[in-house]
Protein backbone atom coordinates (compact mmCIF):
# COMPACT_ATOMS: atom_id res chain seq x y z
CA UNK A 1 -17.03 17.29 2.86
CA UNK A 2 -13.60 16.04 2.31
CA UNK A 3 -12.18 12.60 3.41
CA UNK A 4 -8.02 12.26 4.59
CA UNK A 5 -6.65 9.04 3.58
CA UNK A 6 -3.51 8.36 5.59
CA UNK A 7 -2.00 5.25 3.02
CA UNK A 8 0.61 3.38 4.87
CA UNK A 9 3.03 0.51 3.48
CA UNK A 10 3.51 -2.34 5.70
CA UNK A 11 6.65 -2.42 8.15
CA UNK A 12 9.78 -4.79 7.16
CA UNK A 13 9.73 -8.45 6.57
CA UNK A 14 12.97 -10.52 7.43
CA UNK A 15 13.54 -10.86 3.42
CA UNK A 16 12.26 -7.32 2.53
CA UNK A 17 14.67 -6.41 -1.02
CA UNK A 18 15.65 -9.96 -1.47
CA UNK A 19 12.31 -11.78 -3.07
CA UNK A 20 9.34 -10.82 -4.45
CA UNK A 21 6.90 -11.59 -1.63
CA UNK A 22 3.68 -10.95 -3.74
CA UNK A 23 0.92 -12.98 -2.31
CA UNK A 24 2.60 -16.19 -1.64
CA UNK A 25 2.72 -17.53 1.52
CA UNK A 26 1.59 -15.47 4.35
CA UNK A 27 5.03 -13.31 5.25
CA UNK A 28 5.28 -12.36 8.59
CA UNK A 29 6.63 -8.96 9.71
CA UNK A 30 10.07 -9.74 11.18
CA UNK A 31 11.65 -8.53 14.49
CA UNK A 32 12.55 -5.08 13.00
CA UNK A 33 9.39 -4.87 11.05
CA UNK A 34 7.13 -5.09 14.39
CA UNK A 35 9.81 -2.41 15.80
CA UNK A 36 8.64 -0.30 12.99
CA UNK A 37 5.15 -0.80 13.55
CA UNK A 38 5.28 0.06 16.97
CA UNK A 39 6.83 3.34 16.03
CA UNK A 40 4.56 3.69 13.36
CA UNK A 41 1.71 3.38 15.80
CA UNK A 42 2.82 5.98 17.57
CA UNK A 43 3.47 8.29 15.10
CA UNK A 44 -0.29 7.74 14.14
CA UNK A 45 -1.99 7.35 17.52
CA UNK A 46 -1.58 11.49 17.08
CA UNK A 47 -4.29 11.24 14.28
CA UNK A 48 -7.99 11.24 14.36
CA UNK A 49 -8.40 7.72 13.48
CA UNK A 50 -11.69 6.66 12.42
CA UNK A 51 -11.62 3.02 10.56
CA UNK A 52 -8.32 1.24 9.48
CA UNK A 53 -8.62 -1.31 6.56
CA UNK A 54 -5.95 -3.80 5.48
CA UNK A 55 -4.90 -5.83 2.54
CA UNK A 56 -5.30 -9.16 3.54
CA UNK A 57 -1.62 -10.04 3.57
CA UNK A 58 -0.01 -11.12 7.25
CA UNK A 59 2.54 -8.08 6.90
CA UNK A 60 -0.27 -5.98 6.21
CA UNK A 61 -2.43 -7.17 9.18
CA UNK A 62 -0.10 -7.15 11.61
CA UNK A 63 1.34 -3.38 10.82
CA UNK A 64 -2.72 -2.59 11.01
CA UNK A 65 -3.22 -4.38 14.10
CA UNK A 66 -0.52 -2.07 16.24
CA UNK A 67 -1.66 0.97 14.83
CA UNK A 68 -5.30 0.13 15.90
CA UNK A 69 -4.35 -0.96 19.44
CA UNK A 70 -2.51 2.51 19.91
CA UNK A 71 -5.48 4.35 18.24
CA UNK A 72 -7.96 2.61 20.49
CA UNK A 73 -9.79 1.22 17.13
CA UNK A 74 -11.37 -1.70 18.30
CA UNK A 75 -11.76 -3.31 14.45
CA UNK A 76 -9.61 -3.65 11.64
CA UNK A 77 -11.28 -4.11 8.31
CA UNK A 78 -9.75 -6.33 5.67
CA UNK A 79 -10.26 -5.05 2.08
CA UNK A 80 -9.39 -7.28 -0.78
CA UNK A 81 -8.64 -3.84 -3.01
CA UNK A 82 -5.83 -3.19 -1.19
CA UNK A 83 -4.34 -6.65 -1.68
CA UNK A 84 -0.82 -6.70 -2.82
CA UNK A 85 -0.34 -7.10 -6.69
CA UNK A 86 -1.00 -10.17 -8.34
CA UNK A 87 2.18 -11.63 -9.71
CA UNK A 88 0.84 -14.63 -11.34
CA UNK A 89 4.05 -17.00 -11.20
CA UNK A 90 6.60 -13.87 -10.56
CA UNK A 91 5.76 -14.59 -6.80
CA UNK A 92 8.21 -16.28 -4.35
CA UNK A 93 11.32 -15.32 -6.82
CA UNK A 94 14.25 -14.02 -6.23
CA UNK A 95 15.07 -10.42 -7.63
CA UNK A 96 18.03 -12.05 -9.03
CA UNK A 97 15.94 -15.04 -10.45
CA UNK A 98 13.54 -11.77 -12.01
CA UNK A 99 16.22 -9.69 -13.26
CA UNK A 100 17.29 -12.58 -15.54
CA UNK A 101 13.81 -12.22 -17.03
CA UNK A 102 13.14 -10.30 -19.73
CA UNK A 103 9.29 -10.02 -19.47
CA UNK A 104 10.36 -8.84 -15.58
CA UNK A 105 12.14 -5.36 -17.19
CA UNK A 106 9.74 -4.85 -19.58
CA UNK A 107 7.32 -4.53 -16.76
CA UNK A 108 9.47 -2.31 -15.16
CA UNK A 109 10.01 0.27 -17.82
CA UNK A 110 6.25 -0.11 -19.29
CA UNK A 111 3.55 -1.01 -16.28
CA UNK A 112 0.94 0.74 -18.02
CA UNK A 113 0.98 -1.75 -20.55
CA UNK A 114 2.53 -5.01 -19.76
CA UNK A 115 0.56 -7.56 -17.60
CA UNK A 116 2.30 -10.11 -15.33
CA UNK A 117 2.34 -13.49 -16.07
CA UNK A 118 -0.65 -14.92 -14.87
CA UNK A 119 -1.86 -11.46 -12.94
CA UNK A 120 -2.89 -8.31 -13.19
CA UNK A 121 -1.64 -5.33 -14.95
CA UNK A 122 -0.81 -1.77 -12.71
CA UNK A 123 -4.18 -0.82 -14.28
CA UNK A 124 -5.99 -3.33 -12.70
CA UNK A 125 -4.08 -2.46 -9.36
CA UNK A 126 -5.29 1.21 -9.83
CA UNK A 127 -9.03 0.87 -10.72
CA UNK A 128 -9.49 -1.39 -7.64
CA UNK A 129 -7.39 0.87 -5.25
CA UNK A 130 -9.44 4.00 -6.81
CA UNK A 131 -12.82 2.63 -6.31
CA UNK A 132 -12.55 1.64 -2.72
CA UNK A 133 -11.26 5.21 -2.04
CA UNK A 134 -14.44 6.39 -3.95
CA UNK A 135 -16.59 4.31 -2.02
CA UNK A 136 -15.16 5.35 1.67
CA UNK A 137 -15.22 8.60 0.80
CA UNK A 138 -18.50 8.72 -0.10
CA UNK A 139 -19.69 7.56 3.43
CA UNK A 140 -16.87 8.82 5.32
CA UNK A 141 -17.24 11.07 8.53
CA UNK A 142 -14.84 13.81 9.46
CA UNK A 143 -12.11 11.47 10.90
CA UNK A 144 -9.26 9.90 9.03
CA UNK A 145 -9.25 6.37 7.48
CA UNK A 146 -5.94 4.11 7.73
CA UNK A 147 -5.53 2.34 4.75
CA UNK A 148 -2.54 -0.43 4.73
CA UNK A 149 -1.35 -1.93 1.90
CA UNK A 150 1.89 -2.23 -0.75
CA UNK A 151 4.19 0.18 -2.02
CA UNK A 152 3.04 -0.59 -5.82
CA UNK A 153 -0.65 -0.53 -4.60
CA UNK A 154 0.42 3.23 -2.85
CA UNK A 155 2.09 3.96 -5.62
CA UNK A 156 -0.93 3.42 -8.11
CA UNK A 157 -3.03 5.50 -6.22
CA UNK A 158 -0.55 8.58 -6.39
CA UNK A 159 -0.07 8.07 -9.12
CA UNK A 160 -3.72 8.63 -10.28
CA UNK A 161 -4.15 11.48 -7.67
CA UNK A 162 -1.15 13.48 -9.14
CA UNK A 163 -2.14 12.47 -12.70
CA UNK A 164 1.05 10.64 -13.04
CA UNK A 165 1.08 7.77 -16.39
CA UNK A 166 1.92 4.34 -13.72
CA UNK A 167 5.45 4.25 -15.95
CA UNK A 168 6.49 7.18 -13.42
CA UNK A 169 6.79 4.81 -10.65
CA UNK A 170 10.11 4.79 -10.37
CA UNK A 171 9.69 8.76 -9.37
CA UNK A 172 8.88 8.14 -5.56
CA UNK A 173 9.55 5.96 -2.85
CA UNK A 174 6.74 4.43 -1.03
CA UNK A 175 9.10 2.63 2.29
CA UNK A 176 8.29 0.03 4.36
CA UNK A 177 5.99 1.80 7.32
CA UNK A 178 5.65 4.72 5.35
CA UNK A 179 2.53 7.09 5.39
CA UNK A 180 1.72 9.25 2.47
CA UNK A 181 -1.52 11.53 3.19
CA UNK A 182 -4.57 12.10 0.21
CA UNK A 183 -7.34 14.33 0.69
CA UNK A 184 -10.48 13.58 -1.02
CA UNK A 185 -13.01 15.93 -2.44
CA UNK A 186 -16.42 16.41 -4.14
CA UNK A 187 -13.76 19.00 -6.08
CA UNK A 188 -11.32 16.58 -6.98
CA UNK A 189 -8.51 14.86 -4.86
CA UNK A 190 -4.76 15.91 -4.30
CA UNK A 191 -1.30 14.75 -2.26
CA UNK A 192 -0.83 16.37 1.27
CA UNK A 193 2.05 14.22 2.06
CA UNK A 194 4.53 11.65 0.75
CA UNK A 195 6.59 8.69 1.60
CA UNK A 196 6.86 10.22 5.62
CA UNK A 197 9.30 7.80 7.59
CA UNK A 198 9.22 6.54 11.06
CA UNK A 199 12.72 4.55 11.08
C-alpha cells in the first residue's frame, strides 16, 4: 500500500517577506492570502481527499479550513508536528533586524547544525515532520492526506525524502499556497511533485 501526501504551505499573510512570523501571535491570512486559498481549494477539490491536518498556526488553519469546505471534509485535524519552527526569540523580527545578526546567517548557511536561540534546530523540525508521516501512513487508506504547514517544515521533509543534507534548503522554493506531492511506501518514499503554484 502506498500513502500520497499532498504538503501545502499556507496562503499569504499581509506581512509575508517582511518579518519572521514564527509562532508569535496568531497571523491571520490577509485579503490576498484567503484569495489564494480559495484558489488553492479549488485546485485541490480535484483530489481524493481523505483527512487534512494543520499546524496549529491561524494562517495554517484558515488555508486548511477552505480546502476542506471545497473537498466536502467535514474535520480538520490540528497536528502539533507540523507546527511552524520554533524560533526561540528570532520570532516577531524584522528580516532587516535578523540580517544584522550574525547567529541569523550562520543558521542560514549551516541548519544542520546551528540551533536557534531558544528553539529548535532543522533536525528537530525534520524528525517530528518524519514521524507523523510514518504514523499516517501506516494507517492510511487509499485516499490522499492534506497536510498544511511552513515552507521550512515542507522543506525538511523533502529534504529527507530526496536525501538532501537540510543545508540544501536554499535549492527549492516551497511558496505561499504551494503543494508539493510525496508518495509513501513500505519500499521507501520519493517526490512526485514540487513547489506547484496556484497564483
Amino acid at each position: 500500500m502506498t500513502t500520497t501526501f499532498l504538503l501545502v504551505r499556507h496562503a499569504a499573510h499581509d506581512r509575508i517577506g517582511s518579518f519572521l512570523a514564527g509562532r508569535t501571535g496568531d497571523v491571520p491570512l490577509g485579503s490576498a492570502g484567503r484569495e489564494q486559498a480559495q484558489r488553492l481549494a479549488a485546485r485541490l477539490a480535484r483530489e481524493d481527499i481523505g483527512s487534512i491536518y494543520a499546524s496549529p498556526r491561524k494562517r495554517t488553519r484558515e488555508t486548511a479550513a477552505a480546502i476542506a469546505a471545497a473537498a466536502a471534509i467535514e474535520e480538520v485535524a490540528t497536528a502539533e508536528e507540523l507546527d511552524e519552527v520554533d524560533f526561540g526569540t528570532w520570532s516577531g523580527k524584522t528580516f532587516e533586524v535578523l540580517n544584522a545578526d550574525p547567529h541569523w546567517r550562520q543558521w542560514n548557511s549551516i541548519r544542520s547544525l546551528v540551533r536557534t536561540p531558544g528553539g529548535e534546530t532543522m533536525l528537530d523540525v525534520q524528525r517530528r515532520i518524519m514521524e507523523l508521516v510514518a504514523a499516517l501512513a501506516g494507517r492510511s487508506s487509499d485516499r490522499k492526506i492534506v497536510l498544511v504547514s511552513h515552507a521550512d517544515v515542507i522543506k525538511a521533509l523533502i529534504c529527507h525524502v530526496l536525501g538532501l543534507s537540510m543545508d540544501s534548503w536554499p535549492r527549492f522554493d516551497i511558496a505561499p499556497a504551494s503543494i508539493s506531492a510525496v508518495v509513501v511506501g513500505d519500499w521507501g518514499a520519493k517526490v512526485l511533485t514540487l513547489n506547484e503554484g496556484v497564483s
